[in-house]
C-alpha atoms as a PDB file:
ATOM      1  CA  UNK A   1     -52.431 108.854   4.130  1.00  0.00           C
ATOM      2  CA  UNK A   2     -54.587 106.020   2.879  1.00  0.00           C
ATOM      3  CA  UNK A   3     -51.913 103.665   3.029  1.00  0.00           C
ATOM      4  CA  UNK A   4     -51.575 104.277   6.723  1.00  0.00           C
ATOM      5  CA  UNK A   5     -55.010 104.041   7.452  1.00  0.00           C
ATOM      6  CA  UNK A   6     -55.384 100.711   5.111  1.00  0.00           C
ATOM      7  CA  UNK A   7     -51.868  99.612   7.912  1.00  0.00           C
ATOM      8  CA  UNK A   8     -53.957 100.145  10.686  1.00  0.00           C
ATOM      9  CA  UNK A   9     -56.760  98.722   9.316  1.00  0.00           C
ATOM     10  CA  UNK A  10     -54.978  95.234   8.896  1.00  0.00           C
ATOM     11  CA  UNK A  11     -53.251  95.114  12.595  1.00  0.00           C
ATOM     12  CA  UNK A  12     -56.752  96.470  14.637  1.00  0.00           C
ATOM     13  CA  UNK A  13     -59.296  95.709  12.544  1.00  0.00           C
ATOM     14  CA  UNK A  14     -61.508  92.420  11.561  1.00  0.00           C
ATOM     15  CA  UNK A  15     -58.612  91.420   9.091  1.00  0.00           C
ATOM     16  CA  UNK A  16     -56.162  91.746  12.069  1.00  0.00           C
ATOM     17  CA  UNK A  17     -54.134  88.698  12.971  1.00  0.00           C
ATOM     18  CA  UNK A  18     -55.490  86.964  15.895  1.00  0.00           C
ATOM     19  CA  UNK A  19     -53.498  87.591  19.114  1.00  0.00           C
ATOM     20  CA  UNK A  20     -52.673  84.675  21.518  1.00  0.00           C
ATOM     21  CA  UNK A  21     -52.188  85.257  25.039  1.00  0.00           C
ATOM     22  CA  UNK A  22     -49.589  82.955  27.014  1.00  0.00           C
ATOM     23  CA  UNK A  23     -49.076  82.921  30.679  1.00  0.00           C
ATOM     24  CA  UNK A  24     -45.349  83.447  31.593  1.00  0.00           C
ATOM     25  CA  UNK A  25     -43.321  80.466  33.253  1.00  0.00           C
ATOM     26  CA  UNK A  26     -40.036  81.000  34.817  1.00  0.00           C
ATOM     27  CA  UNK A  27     -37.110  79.542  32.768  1.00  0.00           C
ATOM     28  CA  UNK A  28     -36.026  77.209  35.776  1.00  0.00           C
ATOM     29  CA  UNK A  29     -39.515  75.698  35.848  1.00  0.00           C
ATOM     30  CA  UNK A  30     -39.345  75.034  31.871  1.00  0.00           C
ATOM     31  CA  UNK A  31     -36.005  73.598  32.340  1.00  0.00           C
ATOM     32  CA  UNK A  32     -37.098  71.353  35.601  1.00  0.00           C
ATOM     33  CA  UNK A  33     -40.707  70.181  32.969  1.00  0.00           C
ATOM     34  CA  UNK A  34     -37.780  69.028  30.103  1.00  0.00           C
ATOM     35  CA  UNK A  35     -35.664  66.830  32.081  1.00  0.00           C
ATOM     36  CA  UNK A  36     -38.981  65.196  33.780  1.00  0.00           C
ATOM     37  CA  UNK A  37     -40.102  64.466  30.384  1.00  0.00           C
ATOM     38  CA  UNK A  38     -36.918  63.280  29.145  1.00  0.00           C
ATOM     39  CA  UNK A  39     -36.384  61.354  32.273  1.00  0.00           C
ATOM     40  CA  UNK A  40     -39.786  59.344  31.349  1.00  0.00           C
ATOM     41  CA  UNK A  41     -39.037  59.373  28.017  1.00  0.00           C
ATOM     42  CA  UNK A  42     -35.562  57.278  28.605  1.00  0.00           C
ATOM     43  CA  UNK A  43     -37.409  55.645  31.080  1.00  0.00           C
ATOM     44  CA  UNK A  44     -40.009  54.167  28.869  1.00  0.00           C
ATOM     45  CA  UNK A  45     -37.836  53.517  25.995  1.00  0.00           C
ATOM     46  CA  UNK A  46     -35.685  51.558  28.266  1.00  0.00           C
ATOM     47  CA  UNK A  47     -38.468  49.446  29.448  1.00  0.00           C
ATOM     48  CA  UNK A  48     -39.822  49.137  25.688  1.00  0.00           C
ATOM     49  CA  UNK A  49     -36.434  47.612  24.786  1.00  0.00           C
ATOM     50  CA  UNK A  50     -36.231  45.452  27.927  1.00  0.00           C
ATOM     51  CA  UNK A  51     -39.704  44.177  26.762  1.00  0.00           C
ATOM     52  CA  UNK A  52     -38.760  43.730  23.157  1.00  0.00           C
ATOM     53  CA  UNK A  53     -36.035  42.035  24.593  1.00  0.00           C
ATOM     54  CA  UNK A  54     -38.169  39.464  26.451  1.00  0.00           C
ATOM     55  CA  UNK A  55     -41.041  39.492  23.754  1.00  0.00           C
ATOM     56  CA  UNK A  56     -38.152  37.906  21.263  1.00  0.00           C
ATOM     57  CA  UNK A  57     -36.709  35.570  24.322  1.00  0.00           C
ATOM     58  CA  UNK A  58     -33.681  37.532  25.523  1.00  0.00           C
ATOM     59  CA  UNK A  59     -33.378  37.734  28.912  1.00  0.00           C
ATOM     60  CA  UNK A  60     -30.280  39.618  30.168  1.00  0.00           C
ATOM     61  CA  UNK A  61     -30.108  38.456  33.705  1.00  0.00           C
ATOM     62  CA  UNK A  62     -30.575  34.753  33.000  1.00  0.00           C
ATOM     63  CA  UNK A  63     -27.934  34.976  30.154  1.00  0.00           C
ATOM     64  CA  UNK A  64     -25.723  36.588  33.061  1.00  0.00           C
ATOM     65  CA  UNK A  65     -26.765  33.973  34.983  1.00  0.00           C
ATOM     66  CA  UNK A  66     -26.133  31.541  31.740  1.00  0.00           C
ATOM     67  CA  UNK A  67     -22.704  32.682  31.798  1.00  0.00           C
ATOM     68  CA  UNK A  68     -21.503  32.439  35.307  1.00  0.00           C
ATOM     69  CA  UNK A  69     -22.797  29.184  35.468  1.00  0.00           C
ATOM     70  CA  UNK A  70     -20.354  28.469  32.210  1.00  0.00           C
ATOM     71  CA  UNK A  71     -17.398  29.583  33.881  1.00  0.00           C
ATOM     72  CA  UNK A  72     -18.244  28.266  37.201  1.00  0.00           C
ATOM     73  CA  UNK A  73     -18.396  25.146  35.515  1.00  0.00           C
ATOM     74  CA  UNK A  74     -15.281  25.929  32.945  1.00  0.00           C
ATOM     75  CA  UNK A  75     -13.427  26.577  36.682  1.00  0.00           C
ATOM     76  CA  UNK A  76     -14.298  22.935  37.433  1.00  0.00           C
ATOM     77  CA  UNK A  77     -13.309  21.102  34.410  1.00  0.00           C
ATOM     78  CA  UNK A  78     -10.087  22.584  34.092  1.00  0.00           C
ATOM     79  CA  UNK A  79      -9.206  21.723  37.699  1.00  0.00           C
ATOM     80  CA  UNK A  80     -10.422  18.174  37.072  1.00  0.00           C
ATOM     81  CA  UNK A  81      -8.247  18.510  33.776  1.00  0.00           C
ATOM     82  CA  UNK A  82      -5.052  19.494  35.445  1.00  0.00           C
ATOM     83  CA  UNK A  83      -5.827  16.565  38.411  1.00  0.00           C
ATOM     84  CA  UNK A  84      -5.940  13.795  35.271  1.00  0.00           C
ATOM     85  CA  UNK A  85      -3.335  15.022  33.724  1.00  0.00           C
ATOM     86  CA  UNK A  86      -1.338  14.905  37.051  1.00  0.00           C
ATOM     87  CA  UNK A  87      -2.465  11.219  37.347  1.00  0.00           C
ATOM     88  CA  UNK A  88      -1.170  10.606  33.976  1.00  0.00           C
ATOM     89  CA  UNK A  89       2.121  12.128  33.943  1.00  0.00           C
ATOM     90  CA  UNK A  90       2.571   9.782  37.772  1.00  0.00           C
ATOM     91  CA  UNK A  91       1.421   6.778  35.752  1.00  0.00           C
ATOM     92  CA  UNK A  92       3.414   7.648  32.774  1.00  0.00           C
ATOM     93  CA  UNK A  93       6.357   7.878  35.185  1.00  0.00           C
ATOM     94  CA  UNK A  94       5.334   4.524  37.207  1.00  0.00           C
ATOM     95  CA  UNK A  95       5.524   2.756  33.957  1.00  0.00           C
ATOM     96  CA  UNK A  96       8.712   3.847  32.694  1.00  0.00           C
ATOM     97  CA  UNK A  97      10.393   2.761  35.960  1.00  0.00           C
ATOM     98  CA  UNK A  98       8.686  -0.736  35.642  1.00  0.00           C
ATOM     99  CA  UNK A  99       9.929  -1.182  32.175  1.00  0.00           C
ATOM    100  CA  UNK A 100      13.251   0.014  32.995  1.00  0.00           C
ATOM    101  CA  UNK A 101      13.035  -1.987  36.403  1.00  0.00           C
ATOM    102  CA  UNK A 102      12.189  -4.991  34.161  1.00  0.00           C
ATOM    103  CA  UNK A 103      14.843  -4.447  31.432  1.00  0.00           C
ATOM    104  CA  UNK A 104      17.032  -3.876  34.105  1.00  0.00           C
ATOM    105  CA  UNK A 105      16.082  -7.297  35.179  1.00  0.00           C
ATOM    106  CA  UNK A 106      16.148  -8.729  31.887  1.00  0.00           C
ATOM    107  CA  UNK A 107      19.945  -8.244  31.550  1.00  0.00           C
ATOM    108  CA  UNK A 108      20.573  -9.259  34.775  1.00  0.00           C
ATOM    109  CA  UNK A 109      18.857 -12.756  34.128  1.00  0.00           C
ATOM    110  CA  UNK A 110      20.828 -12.902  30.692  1.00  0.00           C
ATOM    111  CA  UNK A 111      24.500 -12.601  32.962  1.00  0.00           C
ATOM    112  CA  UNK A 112      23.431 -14.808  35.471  1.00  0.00           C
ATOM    113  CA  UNK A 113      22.506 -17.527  33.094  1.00  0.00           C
ATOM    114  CA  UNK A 114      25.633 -16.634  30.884  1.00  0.00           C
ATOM    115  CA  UNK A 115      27.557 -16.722  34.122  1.00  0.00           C
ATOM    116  CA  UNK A 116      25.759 -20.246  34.994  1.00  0.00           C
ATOM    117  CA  UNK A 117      26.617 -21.792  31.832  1.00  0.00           C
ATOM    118  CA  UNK A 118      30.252 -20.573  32.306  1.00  0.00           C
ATOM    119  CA  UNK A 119      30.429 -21.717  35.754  1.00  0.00           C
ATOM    120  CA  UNK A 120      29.144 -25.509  34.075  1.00  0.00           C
ATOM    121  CA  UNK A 121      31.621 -25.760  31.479  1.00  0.00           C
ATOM    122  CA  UNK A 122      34.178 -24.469  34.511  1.00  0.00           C
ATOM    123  CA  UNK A 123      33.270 -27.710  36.418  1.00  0.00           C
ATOM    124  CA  UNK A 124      33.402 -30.202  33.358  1.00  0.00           C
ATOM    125  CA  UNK A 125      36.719 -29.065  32.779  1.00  0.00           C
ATOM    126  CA  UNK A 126      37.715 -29.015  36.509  1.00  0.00           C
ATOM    127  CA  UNK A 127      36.530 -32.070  36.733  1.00  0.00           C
ATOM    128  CA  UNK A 128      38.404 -33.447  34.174  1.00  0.00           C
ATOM    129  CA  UNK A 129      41.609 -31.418  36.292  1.00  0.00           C
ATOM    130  CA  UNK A 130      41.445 -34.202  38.712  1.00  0.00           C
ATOM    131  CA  UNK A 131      44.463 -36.264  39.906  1.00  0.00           C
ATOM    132  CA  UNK A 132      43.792 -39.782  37.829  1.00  0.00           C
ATOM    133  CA  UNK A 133      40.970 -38.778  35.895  1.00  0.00           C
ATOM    134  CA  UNK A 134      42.383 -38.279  32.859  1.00  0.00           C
ATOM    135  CA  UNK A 135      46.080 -38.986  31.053  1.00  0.00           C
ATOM    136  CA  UNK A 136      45.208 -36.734  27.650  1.00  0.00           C
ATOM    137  CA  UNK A 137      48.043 -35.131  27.280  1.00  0.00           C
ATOM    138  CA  UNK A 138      46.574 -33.670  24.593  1.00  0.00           C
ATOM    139  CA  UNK A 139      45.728 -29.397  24.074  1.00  0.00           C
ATOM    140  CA  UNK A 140      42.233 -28.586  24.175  1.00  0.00           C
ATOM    141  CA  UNK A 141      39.597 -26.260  23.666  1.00  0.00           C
ATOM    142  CA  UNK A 142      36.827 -26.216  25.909  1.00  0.00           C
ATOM    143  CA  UNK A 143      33.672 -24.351  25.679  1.00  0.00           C
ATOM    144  CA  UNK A 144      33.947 -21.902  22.303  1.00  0.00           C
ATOM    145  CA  UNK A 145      31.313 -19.268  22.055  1.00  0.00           C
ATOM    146  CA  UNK A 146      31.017 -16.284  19.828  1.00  0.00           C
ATOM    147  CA  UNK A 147      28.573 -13.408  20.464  1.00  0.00           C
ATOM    148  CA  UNK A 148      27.558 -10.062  18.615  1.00  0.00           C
ATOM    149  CA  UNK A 149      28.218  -7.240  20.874  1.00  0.00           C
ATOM    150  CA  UNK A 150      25.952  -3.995  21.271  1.00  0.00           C
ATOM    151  CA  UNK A 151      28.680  -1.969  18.678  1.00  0.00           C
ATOM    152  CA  UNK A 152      27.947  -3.174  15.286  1.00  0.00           C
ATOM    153  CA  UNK A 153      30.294  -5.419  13.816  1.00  0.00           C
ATOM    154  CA  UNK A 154      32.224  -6.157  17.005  1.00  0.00           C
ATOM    155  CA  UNK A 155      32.022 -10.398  18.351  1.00  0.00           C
ATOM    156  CA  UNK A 156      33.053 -11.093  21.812  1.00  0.00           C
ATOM    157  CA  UNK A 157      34.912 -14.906  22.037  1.00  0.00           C
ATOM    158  CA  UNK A 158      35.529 -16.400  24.809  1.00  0.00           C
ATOM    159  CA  UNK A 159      36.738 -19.903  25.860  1.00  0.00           C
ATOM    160  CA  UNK A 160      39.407 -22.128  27.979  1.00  0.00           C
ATOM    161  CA  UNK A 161      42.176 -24.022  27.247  1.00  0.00           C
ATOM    162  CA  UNK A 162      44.506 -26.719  29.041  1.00  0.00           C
ATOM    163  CA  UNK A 163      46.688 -29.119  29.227  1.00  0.00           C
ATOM    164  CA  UNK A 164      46.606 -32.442  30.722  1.00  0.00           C
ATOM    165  CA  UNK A 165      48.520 -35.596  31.963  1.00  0.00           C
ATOM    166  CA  UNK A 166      52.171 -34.962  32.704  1.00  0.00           C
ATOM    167  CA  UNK A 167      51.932 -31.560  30.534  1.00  0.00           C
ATOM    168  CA  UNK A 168      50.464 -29.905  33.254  1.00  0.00           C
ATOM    169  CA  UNK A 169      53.543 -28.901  34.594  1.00  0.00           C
ATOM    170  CA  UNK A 170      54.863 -27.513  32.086  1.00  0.00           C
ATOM    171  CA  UNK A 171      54.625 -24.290  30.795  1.00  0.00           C
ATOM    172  CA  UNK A 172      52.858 -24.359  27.472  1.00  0.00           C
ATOM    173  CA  UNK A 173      53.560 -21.322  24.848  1.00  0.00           C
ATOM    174  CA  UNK A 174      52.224 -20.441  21.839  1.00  0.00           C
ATOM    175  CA  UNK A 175      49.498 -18.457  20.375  1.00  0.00           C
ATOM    176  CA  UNK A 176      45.734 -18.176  19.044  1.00  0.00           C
ATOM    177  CA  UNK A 177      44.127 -17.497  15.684  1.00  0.00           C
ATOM    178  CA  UNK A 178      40.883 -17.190  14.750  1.00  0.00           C
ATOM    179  CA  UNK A 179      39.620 -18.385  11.157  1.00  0.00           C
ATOM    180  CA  UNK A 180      36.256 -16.323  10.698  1.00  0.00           C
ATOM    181  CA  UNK A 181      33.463 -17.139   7.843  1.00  0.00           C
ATOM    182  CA  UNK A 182      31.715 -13.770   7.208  1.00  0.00           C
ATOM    183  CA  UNK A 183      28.961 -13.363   4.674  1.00  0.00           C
ATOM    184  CA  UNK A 184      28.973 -10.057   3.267  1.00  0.00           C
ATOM    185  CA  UNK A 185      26.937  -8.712   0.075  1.00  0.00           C
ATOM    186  CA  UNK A 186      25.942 -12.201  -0.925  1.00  0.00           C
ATOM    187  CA  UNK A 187      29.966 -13.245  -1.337  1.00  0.00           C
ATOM    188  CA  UNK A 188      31.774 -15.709   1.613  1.00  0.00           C
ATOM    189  CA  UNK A 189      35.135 -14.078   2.895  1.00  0.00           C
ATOM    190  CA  UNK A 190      37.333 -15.787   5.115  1.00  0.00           C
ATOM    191  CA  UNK A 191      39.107 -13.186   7.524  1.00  0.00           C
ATOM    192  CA  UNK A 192      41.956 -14.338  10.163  1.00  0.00           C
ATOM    193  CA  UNK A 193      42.671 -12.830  13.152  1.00  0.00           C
ATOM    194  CA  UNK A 194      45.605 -11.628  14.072  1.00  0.00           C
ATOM    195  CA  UNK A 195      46.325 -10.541  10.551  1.00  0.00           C
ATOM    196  CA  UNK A 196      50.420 -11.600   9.203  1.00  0.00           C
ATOM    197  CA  UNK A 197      50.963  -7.411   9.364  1.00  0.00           C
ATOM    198  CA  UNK A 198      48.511  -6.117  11.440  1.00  0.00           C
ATOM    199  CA  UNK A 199      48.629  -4.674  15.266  1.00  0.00           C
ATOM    200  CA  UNK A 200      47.034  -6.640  18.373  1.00  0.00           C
ATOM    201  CA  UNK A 201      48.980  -9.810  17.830  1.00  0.00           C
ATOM    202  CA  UNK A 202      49.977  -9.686  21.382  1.00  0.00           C
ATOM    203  CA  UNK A 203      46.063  -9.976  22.532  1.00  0.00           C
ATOM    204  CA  UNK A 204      46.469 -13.618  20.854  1.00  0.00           C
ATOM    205  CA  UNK A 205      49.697 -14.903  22.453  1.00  0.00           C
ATOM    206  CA  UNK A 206      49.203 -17.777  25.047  1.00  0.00           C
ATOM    207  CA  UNK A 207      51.563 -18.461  28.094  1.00  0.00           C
ATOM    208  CA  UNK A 208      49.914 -20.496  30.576  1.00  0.00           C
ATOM    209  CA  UNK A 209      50.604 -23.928  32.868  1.00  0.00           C
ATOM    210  CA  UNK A 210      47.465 -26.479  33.461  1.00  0.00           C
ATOM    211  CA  UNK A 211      44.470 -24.156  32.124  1.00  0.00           C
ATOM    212  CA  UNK A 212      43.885 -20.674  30.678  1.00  0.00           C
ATOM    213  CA  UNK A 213      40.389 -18.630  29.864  1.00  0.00           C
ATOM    214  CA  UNK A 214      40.685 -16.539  26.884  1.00  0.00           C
ATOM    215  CA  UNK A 215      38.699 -13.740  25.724  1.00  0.00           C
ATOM    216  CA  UNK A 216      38.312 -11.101  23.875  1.00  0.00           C
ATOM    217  CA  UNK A 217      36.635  -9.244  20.920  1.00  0.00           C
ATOM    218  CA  UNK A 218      37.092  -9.015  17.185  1.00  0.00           C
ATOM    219  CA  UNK A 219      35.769  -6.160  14.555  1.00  0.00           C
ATOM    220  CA  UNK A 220      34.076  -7.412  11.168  1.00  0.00           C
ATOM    221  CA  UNK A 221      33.555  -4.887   8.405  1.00  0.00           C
ATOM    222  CA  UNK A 222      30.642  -3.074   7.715  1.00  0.00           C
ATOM    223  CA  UNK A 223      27.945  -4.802   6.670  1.00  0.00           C
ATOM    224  CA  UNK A 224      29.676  -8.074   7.208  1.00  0.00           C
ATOM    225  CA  UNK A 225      27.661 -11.201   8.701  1.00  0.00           C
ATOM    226  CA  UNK A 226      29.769 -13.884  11.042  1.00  0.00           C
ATOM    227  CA  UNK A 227      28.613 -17.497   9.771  1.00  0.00           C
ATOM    228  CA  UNK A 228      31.313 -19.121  11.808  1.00  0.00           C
ATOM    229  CA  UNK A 229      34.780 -18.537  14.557  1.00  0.00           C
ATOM    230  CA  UNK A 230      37.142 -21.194  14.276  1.00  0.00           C
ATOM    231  CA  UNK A 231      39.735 -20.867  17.172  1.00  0.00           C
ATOM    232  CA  UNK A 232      43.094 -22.962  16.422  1.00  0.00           C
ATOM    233  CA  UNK A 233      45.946 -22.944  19.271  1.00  0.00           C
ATOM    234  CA  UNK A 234      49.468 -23.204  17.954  1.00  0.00           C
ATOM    235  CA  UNK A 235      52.710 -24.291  19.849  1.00  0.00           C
ATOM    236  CA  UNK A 236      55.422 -21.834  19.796  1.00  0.00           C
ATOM    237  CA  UNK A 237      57.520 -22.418  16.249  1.00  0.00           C
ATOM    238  CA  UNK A 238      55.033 -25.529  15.157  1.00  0.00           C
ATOM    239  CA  UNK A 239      52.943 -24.723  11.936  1.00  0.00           C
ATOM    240  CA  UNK A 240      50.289 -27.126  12.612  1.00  0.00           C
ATOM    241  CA  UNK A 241      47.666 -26.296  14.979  1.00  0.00           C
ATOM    242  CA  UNK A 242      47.512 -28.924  18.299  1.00  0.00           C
ATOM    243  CA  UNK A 243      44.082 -27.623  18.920  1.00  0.00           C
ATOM    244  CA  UNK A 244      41.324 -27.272  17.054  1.00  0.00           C
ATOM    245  CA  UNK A 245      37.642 -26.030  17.729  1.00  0.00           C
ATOM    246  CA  UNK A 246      34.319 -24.495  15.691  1.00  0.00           C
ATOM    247  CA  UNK A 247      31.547 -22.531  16.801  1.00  0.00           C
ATOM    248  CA  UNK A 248      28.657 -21.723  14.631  1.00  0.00           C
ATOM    249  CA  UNK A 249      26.464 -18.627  14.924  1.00  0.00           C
ATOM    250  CA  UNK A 250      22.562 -18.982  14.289  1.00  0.00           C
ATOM    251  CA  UNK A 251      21.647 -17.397  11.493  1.00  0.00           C
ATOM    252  CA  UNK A 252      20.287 -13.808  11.722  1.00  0.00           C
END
């Protein structure tokens, strides 16, 4: 019984707890008050970091800004890049067609004034064709000339040959050789052309009246420098040439 009474004692008396009294809010309202406050809440923080932001001098919208400009400007260059590079490649192009307009020109010059120098020795010797000009009834060799050719190793010759004074008339037959000086690993070598046993002898057999060009090409082997072409022209069955005639190459 005391104990109960001391119970009491403690929840209505003096020593009782104090009691609190609350006014009752509907639940809706107390939701509605907690998204206003975290609304400003956001809101504020937000602004605080927008204005830490700006304190330490970062502005969003003028780097957006910033960038735009960037590629605006990145849009630009790269068109101007592709126009140069157009104008290059059509400049590029322009040139190569002048240099092979002007190599192209180059050879052309080079057989013309071959062709001119042929066409000069043509009318010496013509010349010399002439009723009463001349009574040599001697062979000869006119004009010799010896040239590399783009192959390596191969020589083009080329040259004319006649008859004169009462020889014209008659047919003259009888064949070429060339004597050829070569230079090759620091040792002279003599090589004649057509060889006693080898194939293409025909390419050096003459048959002709008054005059006769003659050309042709000759192979050298590897490595081989021509110093020197001596053509000789020899009479059917004789074993002495009747004409005789040297042409020197410049040296390399």
């Amino acid at each position: 019984m005391s104990t109960l009474l001391r119970k009491l004692r403690q929840r209505f008396g003096i020593a009782a707890r104090p009691m609190t009294v609350r006014t009752h809010v509907a639940l809706h309202w107390r939701v509605l008050g907690y998204a206003v406050a975290g609304a400003i809440g956001i809101a504020g923080a937000w602004w605080l970091y927008g204005a830490a932001q700006r304190y330490a001098g970062f502005d969003r919208e003028a780097l957006e800004r910033e960038v735009a400009e960037l590629r605006g400007r990145s849009g630009e260059l790269e068109k101007e890049s592709a126009r140069l590079r157009d104008v290059a490649d059509a400049a590029d192009s322009n040139l190569k067609i002048e240099r092979t307009a002007q190599a192209e020109l180059k050879a052309q010059l080079k057989t013309l004034e071959e062709e001119n120098a042929r066409l000069r020795e043509d009318l010496a010797f013509f010349e010399n064709l002439i009723p009463g000009a001349s009574k040599d009834e001697r062979l000869a060799i006119h004009g010799l000339r010896v040239a590399p050719e783009k192959v390596p190793g191969e020589y083009r010759y080329r040259m004319l040959v006649s008859q004169g004074g009462a020889a014209r008339d008659r047919e003259f037959r009888g064949a070429l050789q060339l004597v050829v000086e070569l230079q090759r690993e620091g040792r002279g070598a003599v090589l004649t052309l057509p060889e006693e046993k080898g194939a293409g002898g025909e390419a050096y057999t003459l048959a002709f009246k008054r005059y006769h060009r003659v050309e042709g090409v000759f192979r050298v082997p590897p490595g081989a420098v021509v110093k020197s072409v001596q053509a000789r022209i020899f009479e059917a069955g004789a074993r002495e040439p009747r004409a005789v005639q040297t042409f020197r190459l410049d040296p390399y």
